[in-house]
N, C-alpha and C. Protein backbone atom coordinates (compact mmCIF):
# COMPACT_ATOMS: atom_id res chain seq x y z
N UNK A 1 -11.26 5.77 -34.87
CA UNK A 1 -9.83 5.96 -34.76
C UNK A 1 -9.51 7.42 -35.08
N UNK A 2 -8.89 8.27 -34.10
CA UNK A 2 -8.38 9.52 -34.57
C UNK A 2 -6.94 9.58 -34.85
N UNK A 3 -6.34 10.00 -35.38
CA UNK A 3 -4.73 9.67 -35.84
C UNK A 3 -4.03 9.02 -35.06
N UNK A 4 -4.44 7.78 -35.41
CA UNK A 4 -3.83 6.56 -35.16
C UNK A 4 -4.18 5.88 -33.33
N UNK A 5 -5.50 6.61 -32.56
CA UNK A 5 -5.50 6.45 -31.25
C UNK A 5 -6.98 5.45 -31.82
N UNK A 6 -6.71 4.27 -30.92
CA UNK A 6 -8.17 3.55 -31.12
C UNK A 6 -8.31 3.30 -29.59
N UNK A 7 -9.68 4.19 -29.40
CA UNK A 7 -9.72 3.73 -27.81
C UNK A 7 -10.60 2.24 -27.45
N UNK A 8 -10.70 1.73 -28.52
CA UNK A 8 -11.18 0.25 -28.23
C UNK A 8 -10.47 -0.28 -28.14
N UNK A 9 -8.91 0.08 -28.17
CA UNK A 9 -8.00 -1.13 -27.65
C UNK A 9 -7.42 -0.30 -26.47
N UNK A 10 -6.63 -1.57 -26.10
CA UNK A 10 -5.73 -1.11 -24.47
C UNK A 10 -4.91 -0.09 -24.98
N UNK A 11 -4.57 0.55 -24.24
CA UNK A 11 -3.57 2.03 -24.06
C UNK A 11 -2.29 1.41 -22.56
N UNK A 12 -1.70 2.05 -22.96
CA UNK A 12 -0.60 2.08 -21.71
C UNK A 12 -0.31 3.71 -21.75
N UNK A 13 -0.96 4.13 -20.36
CA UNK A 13 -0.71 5.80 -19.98
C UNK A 13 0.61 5.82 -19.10
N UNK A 14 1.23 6.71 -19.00
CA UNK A 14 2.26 7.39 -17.84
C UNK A 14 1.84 8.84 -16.98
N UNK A 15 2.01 8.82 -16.07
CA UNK A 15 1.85 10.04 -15.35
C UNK A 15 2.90 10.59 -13.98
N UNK A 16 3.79 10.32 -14.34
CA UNK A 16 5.25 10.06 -13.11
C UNK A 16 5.25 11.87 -13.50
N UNK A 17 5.41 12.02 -11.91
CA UNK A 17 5.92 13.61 -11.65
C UNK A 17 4.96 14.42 -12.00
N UNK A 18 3.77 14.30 -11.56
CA UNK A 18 3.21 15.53 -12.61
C UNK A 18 2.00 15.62 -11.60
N UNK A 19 1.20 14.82 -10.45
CA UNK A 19 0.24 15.27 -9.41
C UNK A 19 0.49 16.23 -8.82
N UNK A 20 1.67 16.46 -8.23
CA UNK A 20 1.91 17.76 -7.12
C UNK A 20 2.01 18.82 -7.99
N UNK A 21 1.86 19.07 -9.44
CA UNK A 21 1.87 20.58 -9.74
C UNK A 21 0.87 20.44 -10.34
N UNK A 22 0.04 19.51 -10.25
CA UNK A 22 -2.07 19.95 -10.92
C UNK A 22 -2.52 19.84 -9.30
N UNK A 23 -3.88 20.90 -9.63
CA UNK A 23 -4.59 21.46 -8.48
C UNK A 23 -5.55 19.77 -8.00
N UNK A 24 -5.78 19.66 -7.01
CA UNK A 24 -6.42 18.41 -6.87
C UNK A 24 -7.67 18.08 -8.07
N UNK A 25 -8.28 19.15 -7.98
CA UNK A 25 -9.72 18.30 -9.12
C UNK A 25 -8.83 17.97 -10.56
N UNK A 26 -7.44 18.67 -10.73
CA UNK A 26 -7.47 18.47 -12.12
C UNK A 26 -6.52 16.75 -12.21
N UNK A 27 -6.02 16.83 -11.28
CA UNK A 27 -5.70 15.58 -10.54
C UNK A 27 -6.97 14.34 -11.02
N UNK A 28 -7.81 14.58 -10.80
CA UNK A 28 -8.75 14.11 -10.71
C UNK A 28 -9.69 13.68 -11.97
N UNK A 29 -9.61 14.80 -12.95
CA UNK A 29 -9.85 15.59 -13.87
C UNK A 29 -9.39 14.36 -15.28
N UNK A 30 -8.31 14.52 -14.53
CA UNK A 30 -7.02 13.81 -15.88
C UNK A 30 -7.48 12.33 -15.56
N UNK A 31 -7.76 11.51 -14.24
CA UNK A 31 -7.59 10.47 -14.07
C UNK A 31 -9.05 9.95 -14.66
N UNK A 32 -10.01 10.83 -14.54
CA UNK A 32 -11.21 10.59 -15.55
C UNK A 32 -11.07 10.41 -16.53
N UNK A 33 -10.21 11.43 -17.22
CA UNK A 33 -10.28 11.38 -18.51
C UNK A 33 -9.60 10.25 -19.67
N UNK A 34 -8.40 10.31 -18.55
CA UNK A 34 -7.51 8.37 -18.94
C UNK A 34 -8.35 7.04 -19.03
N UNK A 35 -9.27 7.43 -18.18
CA UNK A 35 -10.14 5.85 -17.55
C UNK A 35 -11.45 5.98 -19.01
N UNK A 36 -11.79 7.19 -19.75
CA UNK A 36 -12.90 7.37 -20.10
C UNK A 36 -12.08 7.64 -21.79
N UNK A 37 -11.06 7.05 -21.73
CA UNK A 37 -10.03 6.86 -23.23
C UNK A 37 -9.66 5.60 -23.42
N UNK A 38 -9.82 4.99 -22.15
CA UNK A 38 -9.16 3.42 -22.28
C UNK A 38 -9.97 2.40 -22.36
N UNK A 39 -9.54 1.37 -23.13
CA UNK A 39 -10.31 -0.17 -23.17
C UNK A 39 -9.68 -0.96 -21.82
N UNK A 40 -10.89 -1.89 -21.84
CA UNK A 40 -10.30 -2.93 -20.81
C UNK A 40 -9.37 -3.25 -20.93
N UNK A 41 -8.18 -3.79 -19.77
CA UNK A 41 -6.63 -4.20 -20.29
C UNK A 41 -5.66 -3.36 -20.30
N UNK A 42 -6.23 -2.02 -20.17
CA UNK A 42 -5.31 -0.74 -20.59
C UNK A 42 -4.36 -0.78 -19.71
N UNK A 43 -3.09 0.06 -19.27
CA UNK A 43 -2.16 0.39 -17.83
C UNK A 43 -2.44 1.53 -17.82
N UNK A 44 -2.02 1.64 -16.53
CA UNK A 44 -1.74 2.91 -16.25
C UNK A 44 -0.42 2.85 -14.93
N UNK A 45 0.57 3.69 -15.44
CA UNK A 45 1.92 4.14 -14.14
C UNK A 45 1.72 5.45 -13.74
N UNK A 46 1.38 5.83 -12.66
CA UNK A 46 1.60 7.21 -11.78
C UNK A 46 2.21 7.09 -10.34
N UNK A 47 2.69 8.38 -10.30
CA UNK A 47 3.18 7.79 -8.64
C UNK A 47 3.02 9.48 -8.30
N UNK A 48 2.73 9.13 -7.03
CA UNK A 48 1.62 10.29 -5.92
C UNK A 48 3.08 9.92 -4.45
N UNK A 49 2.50 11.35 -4.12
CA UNK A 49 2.73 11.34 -2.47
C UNK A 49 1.74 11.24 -1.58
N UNK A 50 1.45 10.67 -0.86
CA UNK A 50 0.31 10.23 0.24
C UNK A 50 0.35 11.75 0.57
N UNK A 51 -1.53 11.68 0.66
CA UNK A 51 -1.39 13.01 1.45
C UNK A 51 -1.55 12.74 2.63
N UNK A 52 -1.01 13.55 3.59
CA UNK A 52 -0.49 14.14 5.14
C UNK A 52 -1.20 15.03 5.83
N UNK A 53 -2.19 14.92 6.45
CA UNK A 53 -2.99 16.09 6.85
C UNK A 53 -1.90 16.62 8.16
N UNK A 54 -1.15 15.45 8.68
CA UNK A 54 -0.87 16.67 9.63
C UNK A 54 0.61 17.23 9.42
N UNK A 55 0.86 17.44 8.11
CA UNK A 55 2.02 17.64 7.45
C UNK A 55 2.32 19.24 8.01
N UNK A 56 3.17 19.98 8.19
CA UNK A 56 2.96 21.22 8.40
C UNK A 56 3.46 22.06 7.58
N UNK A 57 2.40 22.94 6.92
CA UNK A 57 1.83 23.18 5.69
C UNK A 57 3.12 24.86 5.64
N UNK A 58 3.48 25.24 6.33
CA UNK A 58 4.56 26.64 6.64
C UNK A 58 5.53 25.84 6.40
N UNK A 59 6.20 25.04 7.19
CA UNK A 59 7.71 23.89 6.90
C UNK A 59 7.91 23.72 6.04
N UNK A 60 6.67 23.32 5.02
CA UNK A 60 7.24 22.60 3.51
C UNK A 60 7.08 23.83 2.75
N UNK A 61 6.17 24.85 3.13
CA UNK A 61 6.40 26.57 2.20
C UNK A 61 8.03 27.09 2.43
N UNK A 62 8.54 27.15 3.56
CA UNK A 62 9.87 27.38 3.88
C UNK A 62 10.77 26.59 3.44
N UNK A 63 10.67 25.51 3.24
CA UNK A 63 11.47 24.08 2.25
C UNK A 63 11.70 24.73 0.85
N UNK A 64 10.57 25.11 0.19
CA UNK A 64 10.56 25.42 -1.38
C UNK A 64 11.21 26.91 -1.01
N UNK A 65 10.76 28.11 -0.28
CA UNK A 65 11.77 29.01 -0.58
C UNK A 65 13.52 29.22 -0.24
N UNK A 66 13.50 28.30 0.75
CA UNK A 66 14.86 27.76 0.45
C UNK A 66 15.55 26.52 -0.54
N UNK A 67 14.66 26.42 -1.11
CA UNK A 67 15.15 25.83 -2.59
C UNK A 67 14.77 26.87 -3.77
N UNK A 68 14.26 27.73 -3.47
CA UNK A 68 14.06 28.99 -4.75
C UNK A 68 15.41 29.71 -4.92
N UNK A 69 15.58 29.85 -3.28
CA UNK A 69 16.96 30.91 -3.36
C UNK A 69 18.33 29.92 -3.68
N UNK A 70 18.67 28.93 -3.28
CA UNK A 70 19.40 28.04 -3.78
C UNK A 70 19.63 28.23 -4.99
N UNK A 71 18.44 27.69 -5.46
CA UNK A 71 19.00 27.64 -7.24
C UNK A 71 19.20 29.11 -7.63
N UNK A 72 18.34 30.16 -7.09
CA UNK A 72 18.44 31.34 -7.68
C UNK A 72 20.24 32.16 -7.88
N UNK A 73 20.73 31.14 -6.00
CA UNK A 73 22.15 31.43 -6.48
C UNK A 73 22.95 31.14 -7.71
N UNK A 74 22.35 29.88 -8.02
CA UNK A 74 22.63 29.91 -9.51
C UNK A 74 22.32 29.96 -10.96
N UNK A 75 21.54 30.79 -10.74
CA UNK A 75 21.31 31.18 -12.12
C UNK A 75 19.93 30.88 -12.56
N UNK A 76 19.09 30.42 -11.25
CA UNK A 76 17.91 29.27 -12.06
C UNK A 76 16.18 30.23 -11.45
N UNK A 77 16.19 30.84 -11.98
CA UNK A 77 14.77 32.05 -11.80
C UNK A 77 13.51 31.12 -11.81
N UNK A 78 13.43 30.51 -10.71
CA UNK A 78 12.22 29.94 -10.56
C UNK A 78 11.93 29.82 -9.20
N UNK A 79 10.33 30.06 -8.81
CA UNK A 79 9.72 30.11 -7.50
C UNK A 79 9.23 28.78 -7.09
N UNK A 80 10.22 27.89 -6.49
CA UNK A 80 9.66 26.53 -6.04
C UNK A 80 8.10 26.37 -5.69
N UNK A 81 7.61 27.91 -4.07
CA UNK A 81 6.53 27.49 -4.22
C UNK A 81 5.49 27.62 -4.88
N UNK A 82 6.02 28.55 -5.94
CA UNK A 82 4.38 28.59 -6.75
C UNK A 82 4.34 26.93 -7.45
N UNK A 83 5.14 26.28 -7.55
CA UNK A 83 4.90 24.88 -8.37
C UNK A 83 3.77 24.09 -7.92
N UNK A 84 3.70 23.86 -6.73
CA UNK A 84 2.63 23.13 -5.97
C UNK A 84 1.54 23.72 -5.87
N UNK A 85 0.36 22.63 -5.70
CA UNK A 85 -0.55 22.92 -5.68
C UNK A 85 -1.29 22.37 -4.27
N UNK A 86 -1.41 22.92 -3.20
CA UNK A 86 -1.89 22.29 -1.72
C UNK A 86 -3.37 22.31 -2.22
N UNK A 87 -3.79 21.13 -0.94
CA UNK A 87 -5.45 21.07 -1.07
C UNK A 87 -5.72 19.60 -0.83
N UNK A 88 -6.48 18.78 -0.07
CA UNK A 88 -6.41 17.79 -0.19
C UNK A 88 -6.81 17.09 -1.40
N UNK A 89 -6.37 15.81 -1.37
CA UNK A 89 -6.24 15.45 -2.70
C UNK A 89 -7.24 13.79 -2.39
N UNK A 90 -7.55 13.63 -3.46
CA UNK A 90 -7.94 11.86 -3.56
C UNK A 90 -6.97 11.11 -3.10
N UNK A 91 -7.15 9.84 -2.88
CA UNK A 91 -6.49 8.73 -2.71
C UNK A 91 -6.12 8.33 -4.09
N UNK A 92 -4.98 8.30 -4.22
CA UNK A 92 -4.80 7.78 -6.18
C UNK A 92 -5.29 6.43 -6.16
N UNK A 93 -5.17 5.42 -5.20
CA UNK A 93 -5.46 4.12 -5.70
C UNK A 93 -6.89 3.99 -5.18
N UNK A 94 -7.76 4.42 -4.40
CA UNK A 94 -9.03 4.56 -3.90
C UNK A 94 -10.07 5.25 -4.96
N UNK A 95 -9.38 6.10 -5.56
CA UNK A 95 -9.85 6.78 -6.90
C UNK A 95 -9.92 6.36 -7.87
N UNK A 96 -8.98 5.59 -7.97
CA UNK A 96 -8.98 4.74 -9.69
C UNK A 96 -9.38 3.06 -9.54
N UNK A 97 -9.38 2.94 -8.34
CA UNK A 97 -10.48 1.59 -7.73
C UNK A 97 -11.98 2.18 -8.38
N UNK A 98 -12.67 3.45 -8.09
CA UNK A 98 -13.70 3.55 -8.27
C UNK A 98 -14.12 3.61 -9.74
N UNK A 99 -12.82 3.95 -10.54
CA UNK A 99 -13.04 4.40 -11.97
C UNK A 99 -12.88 2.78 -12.70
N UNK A 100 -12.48 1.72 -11.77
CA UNK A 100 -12.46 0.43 -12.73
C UNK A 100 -11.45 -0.26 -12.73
N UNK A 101 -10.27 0.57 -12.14
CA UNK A 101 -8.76 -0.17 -12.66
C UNK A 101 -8.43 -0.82 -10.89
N UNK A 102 -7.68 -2.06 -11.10
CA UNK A 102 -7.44 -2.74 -9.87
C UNK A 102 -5.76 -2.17 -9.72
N UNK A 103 -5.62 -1.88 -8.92
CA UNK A 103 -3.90 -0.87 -9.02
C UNK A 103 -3.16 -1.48 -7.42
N UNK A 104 -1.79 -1.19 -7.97
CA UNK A 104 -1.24 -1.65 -6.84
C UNK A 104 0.09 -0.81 -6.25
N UNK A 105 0.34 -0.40 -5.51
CA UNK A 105 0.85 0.82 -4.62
C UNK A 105 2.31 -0.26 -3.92
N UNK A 106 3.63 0.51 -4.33
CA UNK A 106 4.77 0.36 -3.88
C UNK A 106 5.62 1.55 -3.19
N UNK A 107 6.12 1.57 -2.46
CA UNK A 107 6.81 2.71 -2.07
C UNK A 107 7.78 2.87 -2.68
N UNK A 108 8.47 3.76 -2.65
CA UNK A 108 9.52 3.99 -3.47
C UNK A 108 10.74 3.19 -2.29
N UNK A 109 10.76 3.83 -0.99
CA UNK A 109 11.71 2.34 -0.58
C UNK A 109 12.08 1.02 -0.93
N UNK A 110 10.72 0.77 -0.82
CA UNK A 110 11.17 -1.08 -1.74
C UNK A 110 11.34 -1.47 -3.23
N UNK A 111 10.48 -0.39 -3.80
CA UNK A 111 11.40 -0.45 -5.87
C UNK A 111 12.76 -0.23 -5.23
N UNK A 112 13.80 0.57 -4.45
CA UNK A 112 14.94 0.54 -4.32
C UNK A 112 15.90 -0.66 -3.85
N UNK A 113 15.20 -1.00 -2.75
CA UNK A 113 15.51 -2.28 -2.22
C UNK A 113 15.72 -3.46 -3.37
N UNK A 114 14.60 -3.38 -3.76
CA UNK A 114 14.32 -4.47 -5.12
C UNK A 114 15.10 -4.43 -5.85
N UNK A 115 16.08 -3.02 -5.80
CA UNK A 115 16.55 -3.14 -7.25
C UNK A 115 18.29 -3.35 -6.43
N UNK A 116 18.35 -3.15 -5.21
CA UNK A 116 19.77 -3.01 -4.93
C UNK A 116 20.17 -1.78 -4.66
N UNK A 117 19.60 -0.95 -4.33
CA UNK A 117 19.77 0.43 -4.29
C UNK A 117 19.90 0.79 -2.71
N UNK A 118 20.33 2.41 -2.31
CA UNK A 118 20.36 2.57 -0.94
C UNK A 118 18.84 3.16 -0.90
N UNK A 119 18.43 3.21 -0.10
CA UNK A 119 16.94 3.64 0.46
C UNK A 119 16.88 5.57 0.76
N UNK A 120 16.19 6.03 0.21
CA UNK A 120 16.30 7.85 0.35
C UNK A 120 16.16 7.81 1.80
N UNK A 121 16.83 8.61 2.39
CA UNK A 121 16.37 8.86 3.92
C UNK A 121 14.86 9.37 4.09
N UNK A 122 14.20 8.97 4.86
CA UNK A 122 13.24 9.82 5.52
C UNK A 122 13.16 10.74 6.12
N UNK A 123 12.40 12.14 6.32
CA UNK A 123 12.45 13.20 6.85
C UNK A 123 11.23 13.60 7.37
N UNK A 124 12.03 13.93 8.51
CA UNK A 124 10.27 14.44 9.60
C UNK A 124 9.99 15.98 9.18
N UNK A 125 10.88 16.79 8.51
CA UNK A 125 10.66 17.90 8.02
C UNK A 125 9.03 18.57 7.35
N UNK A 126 8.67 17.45 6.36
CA UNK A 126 7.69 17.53 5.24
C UNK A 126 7.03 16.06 4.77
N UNK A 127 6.50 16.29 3.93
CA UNK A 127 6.41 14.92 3.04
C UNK A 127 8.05 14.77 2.42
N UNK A 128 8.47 13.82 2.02
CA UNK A 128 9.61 13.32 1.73
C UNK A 128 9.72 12.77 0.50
N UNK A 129 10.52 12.75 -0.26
CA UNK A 129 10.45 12.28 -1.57
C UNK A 129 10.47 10.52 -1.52
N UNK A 130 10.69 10.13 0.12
CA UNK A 130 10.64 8.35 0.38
C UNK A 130 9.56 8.45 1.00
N UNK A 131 8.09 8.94 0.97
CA UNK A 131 6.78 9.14 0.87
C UNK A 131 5.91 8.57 -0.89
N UNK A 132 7.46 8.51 -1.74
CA UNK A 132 6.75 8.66 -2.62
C UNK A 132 5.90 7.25 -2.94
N UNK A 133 5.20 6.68 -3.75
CA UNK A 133 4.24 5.60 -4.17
C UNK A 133 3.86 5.98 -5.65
N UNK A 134 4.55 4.21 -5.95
CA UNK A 134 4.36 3.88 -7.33
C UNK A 134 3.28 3.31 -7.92
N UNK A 135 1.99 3.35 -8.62
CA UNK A 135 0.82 2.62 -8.90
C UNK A 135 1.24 2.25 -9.80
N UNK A 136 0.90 0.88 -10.23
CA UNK A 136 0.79 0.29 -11.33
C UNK A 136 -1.06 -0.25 -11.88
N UNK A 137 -1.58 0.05 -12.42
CA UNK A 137 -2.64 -0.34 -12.36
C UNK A 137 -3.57 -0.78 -13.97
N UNK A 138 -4.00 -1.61 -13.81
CA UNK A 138 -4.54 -2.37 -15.28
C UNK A 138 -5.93 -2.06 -15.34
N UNK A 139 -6.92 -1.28 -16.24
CA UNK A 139 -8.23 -1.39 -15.96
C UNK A 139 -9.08 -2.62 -16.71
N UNK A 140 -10.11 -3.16 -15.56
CA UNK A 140 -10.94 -4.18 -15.48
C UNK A 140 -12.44 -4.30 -15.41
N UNK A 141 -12.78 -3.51 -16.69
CA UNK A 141 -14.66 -3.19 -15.78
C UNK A 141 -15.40 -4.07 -16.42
């Protein structure tokens, strides 16, 4: 036990919002390192954007610098695209299938639906924030 973490018991991890600004291996990196902290039983919540190979990779660079200058009109000094990190990436639920955990993938459309909500539009622009996917996943080895 290190202050107060016993990795012989289950853990419940979170990871919402936080893939698209780690570089893929560290992506990867982290999801090792969760799986190689946790007891059987553990959770885990992350939610990923499918990657898009034939996404077009200039469109969504031009997306973020017209959201740099946006905010910059107001007041907000930050470079959208340095946030991201391009590169193909793992499959989040194909990946953490291999590490042990049985996970299960919702879109963010239907958590909305589910809940009563209106549905984000879709956009042929980029990946879309109604691209996004919720894992829920329990590990089982």
């Amino acid at each position: 036990m290190d202050n107060g973490f016993d990795k012989g018991r289950p853990t419940a991890w979170i990871a919402e919002g936080l893939f698209g600004y780690l570089p893929p291996e560290a992506q990867d990196r982290l999801l090792d390192n969760i799986s190689a902290l946790s007891a059987e039983g553990s959770r885990l919540a992350v939610e990923a954007i499918p990657d898009r190979p034939q996404q077009d990779v200039e469109k969504a660079r031009e997306m973020m610098r017209r959201a740099t200058a946006k905010w910059r009109d107001h007041g907000f000094e930050l470079d959208w695209e340095e946030l991201g990190f391009e590169g193909e990436r793992n499959d989040v639920a194909d990946y953490l299938k291999k590490l042990g955990w049985q996970t299960v993938g919702t879109q963010m459309s239907e958590l909305l639906a589910d809940s009563g909500l209106t549905a984000i539009p879709q956009t042929n622009d980029s990946v879309s924030v109604a691209d996004t996917v919720y894992y829920s996943s329990v590990l089982s080895e």
